[in-house]
Protein backbone atom coordinates (compact mmCIF):
# COMPACT_ATOMS: atom_id res chain seq x y z
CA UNK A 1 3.32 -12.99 -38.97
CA UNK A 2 6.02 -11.69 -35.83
CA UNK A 3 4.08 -11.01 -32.86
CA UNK A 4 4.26 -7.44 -32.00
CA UNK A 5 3.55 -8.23 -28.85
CA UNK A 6 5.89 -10.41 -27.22
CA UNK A 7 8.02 -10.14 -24.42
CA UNK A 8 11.05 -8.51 -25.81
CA UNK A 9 9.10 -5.96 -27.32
CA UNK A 10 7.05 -5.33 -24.04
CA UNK A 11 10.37 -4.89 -22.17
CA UNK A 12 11.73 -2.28 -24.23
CA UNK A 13 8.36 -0.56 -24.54
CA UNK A 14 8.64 -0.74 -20.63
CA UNK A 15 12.40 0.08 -20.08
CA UNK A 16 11.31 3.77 -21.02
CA UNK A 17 9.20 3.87 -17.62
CA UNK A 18 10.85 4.56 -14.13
CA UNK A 19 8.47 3.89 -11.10
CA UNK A 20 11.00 4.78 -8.61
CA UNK A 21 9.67 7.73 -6.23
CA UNK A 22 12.75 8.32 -4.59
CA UNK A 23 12.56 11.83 -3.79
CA UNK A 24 16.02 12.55 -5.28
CA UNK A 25 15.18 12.19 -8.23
CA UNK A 26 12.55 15.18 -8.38
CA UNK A 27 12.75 18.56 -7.43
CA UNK A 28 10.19 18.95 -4.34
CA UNK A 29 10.76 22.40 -4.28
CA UNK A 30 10.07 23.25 -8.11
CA UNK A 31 6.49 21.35 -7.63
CA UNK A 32 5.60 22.78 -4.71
CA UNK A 33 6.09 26.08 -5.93
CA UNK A 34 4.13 25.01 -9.24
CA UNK A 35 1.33 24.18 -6.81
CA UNK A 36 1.46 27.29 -5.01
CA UNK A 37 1.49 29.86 -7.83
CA UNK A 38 -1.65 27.66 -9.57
CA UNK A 39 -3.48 28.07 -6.00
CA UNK A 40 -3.02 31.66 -6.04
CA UNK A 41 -3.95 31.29 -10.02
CA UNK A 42 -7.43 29.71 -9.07
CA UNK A 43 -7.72 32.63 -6.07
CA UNK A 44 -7.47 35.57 -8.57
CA UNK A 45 -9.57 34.28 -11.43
CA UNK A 46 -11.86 33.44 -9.36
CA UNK A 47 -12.14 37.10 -8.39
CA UNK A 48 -11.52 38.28 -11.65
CA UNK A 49 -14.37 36.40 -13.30
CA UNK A 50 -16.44 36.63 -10.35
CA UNK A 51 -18.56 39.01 -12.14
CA UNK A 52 -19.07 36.63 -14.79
CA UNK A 53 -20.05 34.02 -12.96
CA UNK A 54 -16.99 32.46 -11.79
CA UNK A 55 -18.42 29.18 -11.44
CA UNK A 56 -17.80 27.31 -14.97
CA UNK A 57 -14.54 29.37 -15.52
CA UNK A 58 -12.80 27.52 -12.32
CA UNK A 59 -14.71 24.09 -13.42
CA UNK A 60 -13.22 24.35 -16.75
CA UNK A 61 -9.50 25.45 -15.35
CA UNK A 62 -9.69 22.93 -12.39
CA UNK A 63 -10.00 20.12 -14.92
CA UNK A 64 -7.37 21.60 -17.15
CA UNK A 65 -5.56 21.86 -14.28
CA UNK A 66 -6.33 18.03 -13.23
CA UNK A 67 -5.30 16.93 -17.05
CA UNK A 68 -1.79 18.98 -17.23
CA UNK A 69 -0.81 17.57 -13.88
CA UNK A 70 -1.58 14.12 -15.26
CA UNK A 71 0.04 15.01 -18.33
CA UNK A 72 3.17 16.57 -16.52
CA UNK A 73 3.61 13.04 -14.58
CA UNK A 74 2.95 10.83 -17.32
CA UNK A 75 5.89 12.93 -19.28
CA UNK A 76 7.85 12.48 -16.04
CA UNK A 77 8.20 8.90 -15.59
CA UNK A 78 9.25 8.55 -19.17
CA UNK A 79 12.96 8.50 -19.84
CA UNK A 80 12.56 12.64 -22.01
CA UNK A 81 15.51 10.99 -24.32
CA UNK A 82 13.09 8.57 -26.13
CA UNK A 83 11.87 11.89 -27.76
CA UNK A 84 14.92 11.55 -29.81
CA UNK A 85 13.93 8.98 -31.74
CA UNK A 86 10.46 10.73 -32.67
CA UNK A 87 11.59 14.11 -33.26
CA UNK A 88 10.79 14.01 -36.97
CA UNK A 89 7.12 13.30 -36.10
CA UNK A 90 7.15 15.56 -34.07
CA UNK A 91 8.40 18.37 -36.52
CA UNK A 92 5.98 16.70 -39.20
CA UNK A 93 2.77 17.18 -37.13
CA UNK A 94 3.95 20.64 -35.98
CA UNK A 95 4.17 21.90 -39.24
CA UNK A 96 0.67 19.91 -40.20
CA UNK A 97 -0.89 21.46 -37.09
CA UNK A 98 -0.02 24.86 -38.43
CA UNK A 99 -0.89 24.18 -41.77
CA UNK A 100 -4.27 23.24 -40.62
CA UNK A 101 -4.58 26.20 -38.68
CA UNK A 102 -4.09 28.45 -41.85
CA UNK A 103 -6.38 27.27 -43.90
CA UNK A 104 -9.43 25.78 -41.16
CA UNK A 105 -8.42 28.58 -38.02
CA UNK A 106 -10.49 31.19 -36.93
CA UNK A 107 -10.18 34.04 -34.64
CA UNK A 108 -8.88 36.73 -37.04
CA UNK A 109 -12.13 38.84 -36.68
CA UNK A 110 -12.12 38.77 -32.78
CA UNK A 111 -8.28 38.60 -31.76
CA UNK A 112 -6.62 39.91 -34.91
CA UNK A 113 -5.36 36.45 -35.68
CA UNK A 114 -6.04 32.75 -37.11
CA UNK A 115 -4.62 30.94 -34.26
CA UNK A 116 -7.17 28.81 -33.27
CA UNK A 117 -8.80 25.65 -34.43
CA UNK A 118 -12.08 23.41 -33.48
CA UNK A 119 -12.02 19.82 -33.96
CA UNK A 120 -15.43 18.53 -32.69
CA UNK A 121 -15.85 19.60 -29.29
CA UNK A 122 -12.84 20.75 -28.70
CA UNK A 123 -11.27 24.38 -29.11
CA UNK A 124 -7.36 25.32 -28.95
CA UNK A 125 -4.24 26.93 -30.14
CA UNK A 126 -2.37 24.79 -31.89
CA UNK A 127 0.93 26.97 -31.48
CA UNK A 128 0.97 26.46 -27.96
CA UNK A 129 1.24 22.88 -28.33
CA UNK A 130 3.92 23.14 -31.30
CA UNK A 131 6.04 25.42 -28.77
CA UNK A 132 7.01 22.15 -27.15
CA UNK A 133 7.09 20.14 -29.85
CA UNK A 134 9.61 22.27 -31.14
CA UNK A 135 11.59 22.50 -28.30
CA UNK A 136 11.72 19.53 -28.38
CA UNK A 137 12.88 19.03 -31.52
CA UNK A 138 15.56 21.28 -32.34
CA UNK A 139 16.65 20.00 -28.70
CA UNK A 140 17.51 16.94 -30.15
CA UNK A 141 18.54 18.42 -33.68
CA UNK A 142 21.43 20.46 -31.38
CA UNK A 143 22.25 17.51 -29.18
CA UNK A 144 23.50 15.90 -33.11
CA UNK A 145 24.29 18.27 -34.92
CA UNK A 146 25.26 20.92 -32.55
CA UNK A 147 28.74 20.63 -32.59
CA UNK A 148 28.99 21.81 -36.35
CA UNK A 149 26.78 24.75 -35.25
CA UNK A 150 29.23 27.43 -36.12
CA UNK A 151 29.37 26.11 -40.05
CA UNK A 152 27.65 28.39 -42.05
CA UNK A 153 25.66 25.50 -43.93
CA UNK A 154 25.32 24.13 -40.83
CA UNK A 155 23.87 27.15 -39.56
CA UNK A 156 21.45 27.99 -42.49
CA UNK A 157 20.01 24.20 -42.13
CA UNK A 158 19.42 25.00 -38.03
CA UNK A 159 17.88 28.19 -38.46
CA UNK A 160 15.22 26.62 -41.73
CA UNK A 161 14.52 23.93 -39.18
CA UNK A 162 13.60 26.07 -36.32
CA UNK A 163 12.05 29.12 -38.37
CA UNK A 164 9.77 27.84 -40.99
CA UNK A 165 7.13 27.02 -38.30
CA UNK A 166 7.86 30.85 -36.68
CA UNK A 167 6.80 32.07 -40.67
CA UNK A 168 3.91 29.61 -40.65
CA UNK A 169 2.92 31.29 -36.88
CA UNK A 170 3.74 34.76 -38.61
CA UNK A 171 0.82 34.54 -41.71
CA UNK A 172 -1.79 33.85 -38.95
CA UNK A 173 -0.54 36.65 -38.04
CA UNK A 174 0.65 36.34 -34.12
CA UNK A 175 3.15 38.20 -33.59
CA UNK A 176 3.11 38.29 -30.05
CA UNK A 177 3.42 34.18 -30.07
CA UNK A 178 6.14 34.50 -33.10
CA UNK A 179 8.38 37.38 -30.44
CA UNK A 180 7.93 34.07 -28.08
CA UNK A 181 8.98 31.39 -30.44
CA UNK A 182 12.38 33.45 -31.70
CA UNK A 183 12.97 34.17 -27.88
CA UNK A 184 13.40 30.52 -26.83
CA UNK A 185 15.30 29.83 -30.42
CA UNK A 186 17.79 32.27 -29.51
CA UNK A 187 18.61 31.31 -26.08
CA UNK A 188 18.76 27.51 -27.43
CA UNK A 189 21.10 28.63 -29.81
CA UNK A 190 23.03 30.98 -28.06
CA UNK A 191 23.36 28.22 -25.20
CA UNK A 192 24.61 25.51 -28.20
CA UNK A 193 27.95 28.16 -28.56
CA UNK A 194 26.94 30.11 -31.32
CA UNK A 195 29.70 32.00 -32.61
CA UNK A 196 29.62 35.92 -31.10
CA UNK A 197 30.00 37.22 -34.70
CA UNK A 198 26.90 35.45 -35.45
CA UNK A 199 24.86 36.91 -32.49
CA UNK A 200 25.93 40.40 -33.47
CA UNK A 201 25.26 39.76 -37.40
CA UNK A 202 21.33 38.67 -36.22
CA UNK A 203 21.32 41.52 -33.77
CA UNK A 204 22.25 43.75 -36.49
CA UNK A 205 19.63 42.27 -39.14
CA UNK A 206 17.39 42.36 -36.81
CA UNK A 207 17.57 46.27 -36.08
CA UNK A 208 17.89 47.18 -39.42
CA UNK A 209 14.66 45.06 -40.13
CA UNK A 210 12.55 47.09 -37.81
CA UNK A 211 11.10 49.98 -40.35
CA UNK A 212 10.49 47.22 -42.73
CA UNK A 213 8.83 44.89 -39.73
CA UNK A 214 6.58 48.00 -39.12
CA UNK A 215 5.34 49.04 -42.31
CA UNK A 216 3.81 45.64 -42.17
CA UNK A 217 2.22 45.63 -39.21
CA UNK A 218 -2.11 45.66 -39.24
CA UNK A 219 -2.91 49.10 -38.03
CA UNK A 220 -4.25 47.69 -34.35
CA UNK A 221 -0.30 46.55 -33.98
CA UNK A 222 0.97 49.59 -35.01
CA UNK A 223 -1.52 51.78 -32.36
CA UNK A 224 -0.43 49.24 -29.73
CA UNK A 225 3.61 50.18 -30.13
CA UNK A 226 2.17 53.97 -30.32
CA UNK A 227 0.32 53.91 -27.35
CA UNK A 228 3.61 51.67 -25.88
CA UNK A 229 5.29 55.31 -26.48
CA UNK A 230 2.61 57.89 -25.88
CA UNK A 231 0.60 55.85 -23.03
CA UNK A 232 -2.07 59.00 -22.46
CA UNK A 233 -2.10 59.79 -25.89
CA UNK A 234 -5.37 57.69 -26.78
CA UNK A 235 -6.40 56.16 -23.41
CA UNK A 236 -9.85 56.14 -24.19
CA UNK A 237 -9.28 54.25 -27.50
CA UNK A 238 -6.68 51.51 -28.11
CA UNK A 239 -4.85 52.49 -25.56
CA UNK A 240 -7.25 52.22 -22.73
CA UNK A 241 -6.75 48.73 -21.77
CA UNK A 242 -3.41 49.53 -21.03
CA UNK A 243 -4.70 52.80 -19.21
CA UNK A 244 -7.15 50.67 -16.92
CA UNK A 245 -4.92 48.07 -16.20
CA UNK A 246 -2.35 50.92 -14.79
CA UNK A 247 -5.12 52.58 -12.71
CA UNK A 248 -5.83 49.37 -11.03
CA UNK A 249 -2.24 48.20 -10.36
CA UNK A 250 -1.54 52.39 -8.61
CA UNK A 251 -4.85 51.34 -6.94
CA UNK A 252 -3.58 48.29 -5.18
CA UNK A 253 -0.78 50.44 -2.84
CA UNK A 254 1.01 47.87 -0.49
CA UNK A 255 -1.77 45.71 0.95
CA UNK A 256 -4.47 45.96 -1.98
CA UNK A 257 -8.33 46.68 -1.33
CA UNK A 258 -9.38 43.02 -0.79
CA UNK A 259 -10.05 40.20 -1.86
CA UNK A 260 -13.03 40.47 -4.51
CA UNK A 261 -13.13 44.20 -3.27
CA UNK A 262 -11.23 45.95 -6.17
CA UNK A 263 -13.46 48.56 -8.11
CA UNK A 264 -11.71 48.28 -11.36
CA UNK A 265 -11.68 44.67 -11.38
CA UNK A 266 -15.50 44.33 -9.86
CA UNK A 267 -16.91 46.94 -12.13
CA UNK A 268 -15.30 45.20 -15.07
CA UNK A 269 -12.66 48.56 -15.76
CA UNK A 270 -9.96 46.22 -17.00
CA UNK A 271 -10.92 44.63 -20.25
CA UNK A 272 -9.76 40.66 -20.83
CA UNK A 273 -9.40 40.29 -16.86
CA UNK A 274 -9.30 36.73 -16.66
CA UNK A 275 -6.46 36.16 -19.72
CA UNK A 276 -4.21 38.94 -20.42
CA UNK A 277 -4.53 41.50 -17.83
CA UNK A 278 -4.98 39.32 -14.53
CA UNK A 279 -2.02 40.34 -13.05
CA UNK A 280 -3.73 43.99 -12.59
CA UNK A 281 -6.36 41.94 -10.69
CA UNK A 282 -3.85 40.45 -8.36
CA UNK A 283 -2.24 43.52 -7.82
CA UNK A 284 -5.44 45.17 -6.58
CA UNK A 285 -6.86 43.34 -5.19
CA UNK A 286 -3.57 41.56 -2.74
CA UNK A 287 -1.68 45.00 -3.48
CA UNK A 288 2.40 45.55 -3.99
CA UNK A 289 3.06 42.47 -1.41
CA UNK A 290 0.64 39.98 -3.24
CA UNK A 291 2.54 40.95 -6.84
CA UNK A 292 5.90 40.24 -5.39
CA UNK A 293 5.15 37.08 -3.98
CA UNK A 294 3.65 35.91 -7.61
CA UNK A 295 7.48 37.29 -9.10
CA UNK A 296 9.36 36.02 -5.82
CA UNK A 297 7.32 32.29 -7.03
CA UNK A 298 8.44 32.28 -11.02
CA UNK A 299 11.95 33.90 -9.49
CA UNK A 300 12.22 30.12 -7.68
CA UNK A 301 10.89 28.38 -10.46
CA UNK A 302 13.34 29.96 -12.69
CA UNK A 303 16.09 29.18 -10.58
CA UNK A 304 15.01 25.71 -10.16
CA UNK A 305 14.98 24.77 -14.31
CA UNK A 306 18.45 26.92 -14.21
CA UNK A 307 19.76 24.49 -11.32
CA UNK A 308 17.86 21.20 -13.70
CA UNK A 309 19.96 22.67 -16.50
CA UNK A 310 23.21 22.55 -15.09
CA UNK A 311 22.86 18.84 -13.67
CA UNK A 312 21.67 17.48 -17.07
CA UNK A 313 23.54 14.24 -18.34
CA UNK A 314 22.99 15.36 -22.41
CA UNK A 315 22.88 18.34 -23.57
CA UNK A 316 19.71 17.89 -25.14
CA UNK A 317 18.50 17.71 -22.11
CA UNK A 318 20.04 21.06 -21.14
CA UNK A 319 18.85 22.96 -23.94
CA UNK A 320 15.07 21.47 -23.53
CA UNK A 321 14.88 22.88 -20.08
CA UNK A 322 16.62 26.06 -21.16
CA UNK A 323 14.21 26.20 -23.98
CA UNK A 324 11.08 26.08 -21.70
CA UNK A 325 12.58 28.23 -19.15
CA UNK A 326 13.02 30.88 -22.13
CA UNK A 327 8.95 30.22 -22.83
CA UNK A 328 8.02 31.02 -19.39
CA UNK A 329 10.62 34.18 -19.05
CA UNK A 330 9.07 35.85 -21.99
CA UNK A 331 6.05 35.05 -21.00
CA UNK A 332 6.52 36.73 -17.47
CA UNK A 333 8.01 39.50 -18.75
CA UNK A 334 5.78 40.31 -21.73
CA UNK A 335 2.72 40.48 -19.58
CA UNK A 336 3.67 41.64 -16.21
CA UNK A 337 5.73 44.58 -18.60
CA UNK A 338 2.84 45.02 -20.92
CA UNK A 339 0.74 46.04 -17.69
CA UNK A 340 3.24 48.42 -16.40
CA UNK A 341 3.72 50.02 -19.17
CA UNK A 342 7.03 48.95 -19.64
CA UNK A 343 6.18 46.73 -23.13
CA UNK A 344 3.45 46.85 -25.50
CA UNK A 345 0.71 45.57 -25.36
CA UNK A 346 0.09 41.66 -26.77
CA UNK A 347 -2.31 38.90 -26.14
CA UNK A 348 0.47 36.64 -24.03
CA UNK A 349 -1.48 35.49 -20.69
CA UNK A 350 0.65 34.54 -17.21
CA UNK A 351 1.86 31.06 -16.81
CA UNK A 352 -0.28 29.27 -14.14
CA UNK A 353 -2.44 32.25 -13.65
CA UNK A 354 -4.31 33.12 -16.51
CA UNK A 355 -7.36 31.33 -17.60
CA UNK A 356 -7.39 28.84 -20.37
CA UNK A 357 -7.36 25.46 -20.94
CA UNK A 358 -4.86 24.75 -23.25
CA UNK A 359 -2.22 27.03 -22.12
CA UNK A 360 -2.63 25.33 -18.34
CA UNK A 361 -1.88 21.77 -19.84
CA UNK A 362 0.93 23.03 -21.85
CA UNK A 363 2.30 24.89 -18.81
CA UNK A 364 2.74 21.42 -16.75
CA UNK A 365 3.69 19.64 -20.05
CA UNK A 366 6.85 21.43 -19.87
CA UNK A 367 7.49 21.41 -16.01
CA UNK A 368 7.23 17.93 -16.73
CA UNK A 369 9.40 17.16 -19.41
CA UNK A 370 11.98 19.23 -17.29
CA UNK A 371 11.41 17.28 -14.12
CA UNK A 372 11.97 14.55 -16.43
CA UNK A 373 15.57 15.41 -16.62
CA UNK A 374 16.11 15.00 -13.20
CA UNK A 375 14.27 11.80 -12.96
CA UNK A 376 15.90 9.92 -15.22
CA UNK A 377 19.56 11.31 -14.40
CA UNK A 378 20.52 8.30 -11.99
CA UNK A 379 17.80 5.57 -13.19
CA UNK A 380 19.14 2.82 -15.09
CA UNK A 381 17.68 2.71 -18.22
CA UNK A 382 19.65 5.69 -18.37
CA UNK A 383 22.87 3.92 -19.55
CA UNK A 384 20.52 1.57 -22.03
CA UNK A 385 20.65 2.67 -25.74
CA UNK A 386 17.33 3.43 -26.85
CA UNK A 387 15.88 1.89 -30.36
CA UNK A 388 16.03 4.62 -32.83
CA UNK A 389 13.06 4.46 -35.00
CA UNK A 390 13.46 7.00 -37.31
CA UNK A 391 16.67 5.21 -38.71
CA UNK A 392 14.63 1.95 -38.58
CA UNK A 393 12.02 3.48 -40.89
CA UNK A 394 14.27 4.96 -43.26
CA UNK A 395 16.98 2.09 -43.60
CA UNK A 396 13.40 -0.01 -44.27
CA UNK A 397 12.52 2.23 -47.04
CA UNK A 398 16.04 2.69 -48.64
CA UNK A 399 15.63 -1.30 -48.47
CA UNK A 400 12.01 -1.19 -50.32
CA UNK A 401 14.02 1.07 -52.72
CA UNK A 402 16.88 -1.22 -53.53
CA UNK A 403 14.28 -4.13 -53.66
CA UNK A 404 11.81 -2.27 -56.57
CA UNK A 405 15.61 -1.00 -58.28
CA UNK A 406 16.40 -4.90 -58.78
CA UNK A 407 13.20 -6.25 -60.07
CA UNK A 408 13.46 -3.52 -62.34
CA UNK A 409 16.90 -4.38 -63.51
CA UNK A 410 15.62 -8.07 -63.50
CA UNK A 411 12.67 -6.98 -65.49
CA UNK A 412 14.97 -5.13 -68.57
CA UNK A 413 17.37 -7.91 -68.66
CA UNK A 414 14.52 -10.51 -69.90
């Protein structure tokens, strides 16, 4: 039996891996801006759970925090193009993850939805984890068969690919996590030259699809988009989350009240303070000036992954990075608007602010894969053509095939 271990093997395995710290090949100024807008993260839950006890909510987000930077390193150092070769897998346990999710998930009676699921100790979303799986994917689904894109078969295959886990997402039902999965599917596309006729054509569909989209809606979705339109129409009944949230943002003013001094955050006004509707606790609290620094921080994080984008030897690696910068966008927008009033209201937390474990790690998953990019631009392994595995494994079962086809011919002809 072949060693599996032995040397050639170990120097491939290893070829994927670049140690070299050279600080050109990572963008100092898109981690240190990562670090600063998770500092200020830790500073405002920590007031915003404070009357809960803040204690084991910043123990449980400082070691989230610990794994995803761990995470975001380990991703890092290996050469994001190996990914190719596993992207199958990767689509396979998506669409098991959601699967699983459907029929073992809870969380419909408390959030509306099944999107979470408990294995042993452990508690998560498995959607957030399939958003980069799947940007992944369909990054390296472009990066082959991109270039036929504008083919309506072509086009049909591309958008089954990339939206039958968006209709597994939408029987949960999230629909707020679905808007973010068809947001970073459209800007990959849109990025991979998709015909203009073809933009219009969804834009149209899309439109027209709206009554229909509504009509299906639970009733709790459908009092969100009317209290979206008529905000003091119910604001001491579905709509008076939104309502609180507002009255603490107009009660931050330029400076805020304090640190750990704002009433509607300390006299627990603003309902789901630590997830959803921290940013209203920031505001407060650090007033107009703290809220723009938090945008001015995603601004130059955004510009950053644009800059990564445009430097990217493959365009798979361009259209990961634009994929995750489309995650965090929506993400930004959705609930800094939804607080404002200027979108409805959905459970979407803030990127590096918000508490919760899972979303932290998959937050500095992604940074990582898109310093990644830049790491691996110059390196040398670079230039080395990487094993593809998924054409191993299927040229060794179309060979298991032909093998069990001639013993049966063999066995007719006696």
């Amino acid at each position: 039996m072949k060693n599996p271990f032995n040397r050639q093997g170990l120097e491939r395995l290893v070829s994927h891996f670049n140690f070299d710290f050279n600080k050109r090949n990572i963008d100092l100024t898109l981690v240190l801006a990562i670090v600063a807008i998770t500092l200020l993260g830790f500073v405002v839950l920590s007031s915003a759970t404070l009357t809960y006890g803040n204690r084991p909510y910043l123990i449980k987000q400082g070691v989230a925090t610990l794994l995803g930077a761990g995470i975001a390193f380990g991703l890092m150092v290996v050469d994001y193009r190996i990914w190719k070769n596993y992207y199958p897998f990767l689509y396979l346990l998506s669409v098991l993850l959601l699967v699983a999710t459907l029929l073992f998930g809870h969380g419909d009676t408390t959030w509306g939805s099944k999107s979470w699921l408990t294995i042993g100790p452990v508690n998560f979303q498995p959607a957030e984890f399939v958003k980069i799986f799947l940007v992944i994917c369909l990054a390296a689904y472009l990066d082959t068969h991109g270039h036929k894109l504008n083919e309506p078969k072509e086009l049909l295959k591309t958008l089954a690919f990339a939206g039958f886990p968006v209709g597994l997402i939408l029987l949960q039902p999230d629909f707020g996590t679905a808007m973010v999965f068809l947001f970073f599917i459209a800007i990959m596309l849109f990025f991979s030259n998709l015909d203009w006729k073809y933009i219009f054509g969804a834009l149209g569909a899309a439109l027209l699809s709206l009554p229909l989209l509504y009509a299906r809606l639970d009733d709790y979705q459908k009092d969100r988009i009317l209290d979206f339109l008529k905000p003091d129409a119910n604001t001491s009944g579905s709509g008076y989350q939104a309502y609180e949230g507002r009255i603490a943002i107009g009660d931050g003013r330029l400076f805020g009240r304090g640190l750990y001094k704002g009433p509607q955050t300390q006299f627990n006004f603003v309902p789901t303070k630590e997830t959803d509707f921290i940013f209203p606790v920031l505001v407060e609290e650090l007033g107009f000036l703290g809220g723009s620094l938090l945008i001015l921080l995603y601004g130059l994080i955004f510009y950053r992954l644009i800059s990564l984008s445009k430097i990217a030897k493959d365009k798979m690696g361009e259209l990961m990075i634009l994929g995750f910068l489309g995650i965090l966008f929506i993400h930004v927008w959705e609930n800094i608007g939804m607080t404002l009033g200027l979108m409805p209201v959905t459970g979407i937390p803030l990127p590096f602010i918000s508490y919760g474990g899972t979303f932290q790690m998959v937050n500095f998953a992604m940074i990582g894969l898109c310093l990644s990019v830049r790491y691996h631009r110059t390196s040398r392994i670079t230039h080395r053509k990487l094993p593809n595995y998924w054409e191993r494994l299927t040229d060794r079962i179309a060979e298991i095939q032909q093998e069990q086809l001639h013993k049966e011919r063999s066995r007719r002809s006696r």
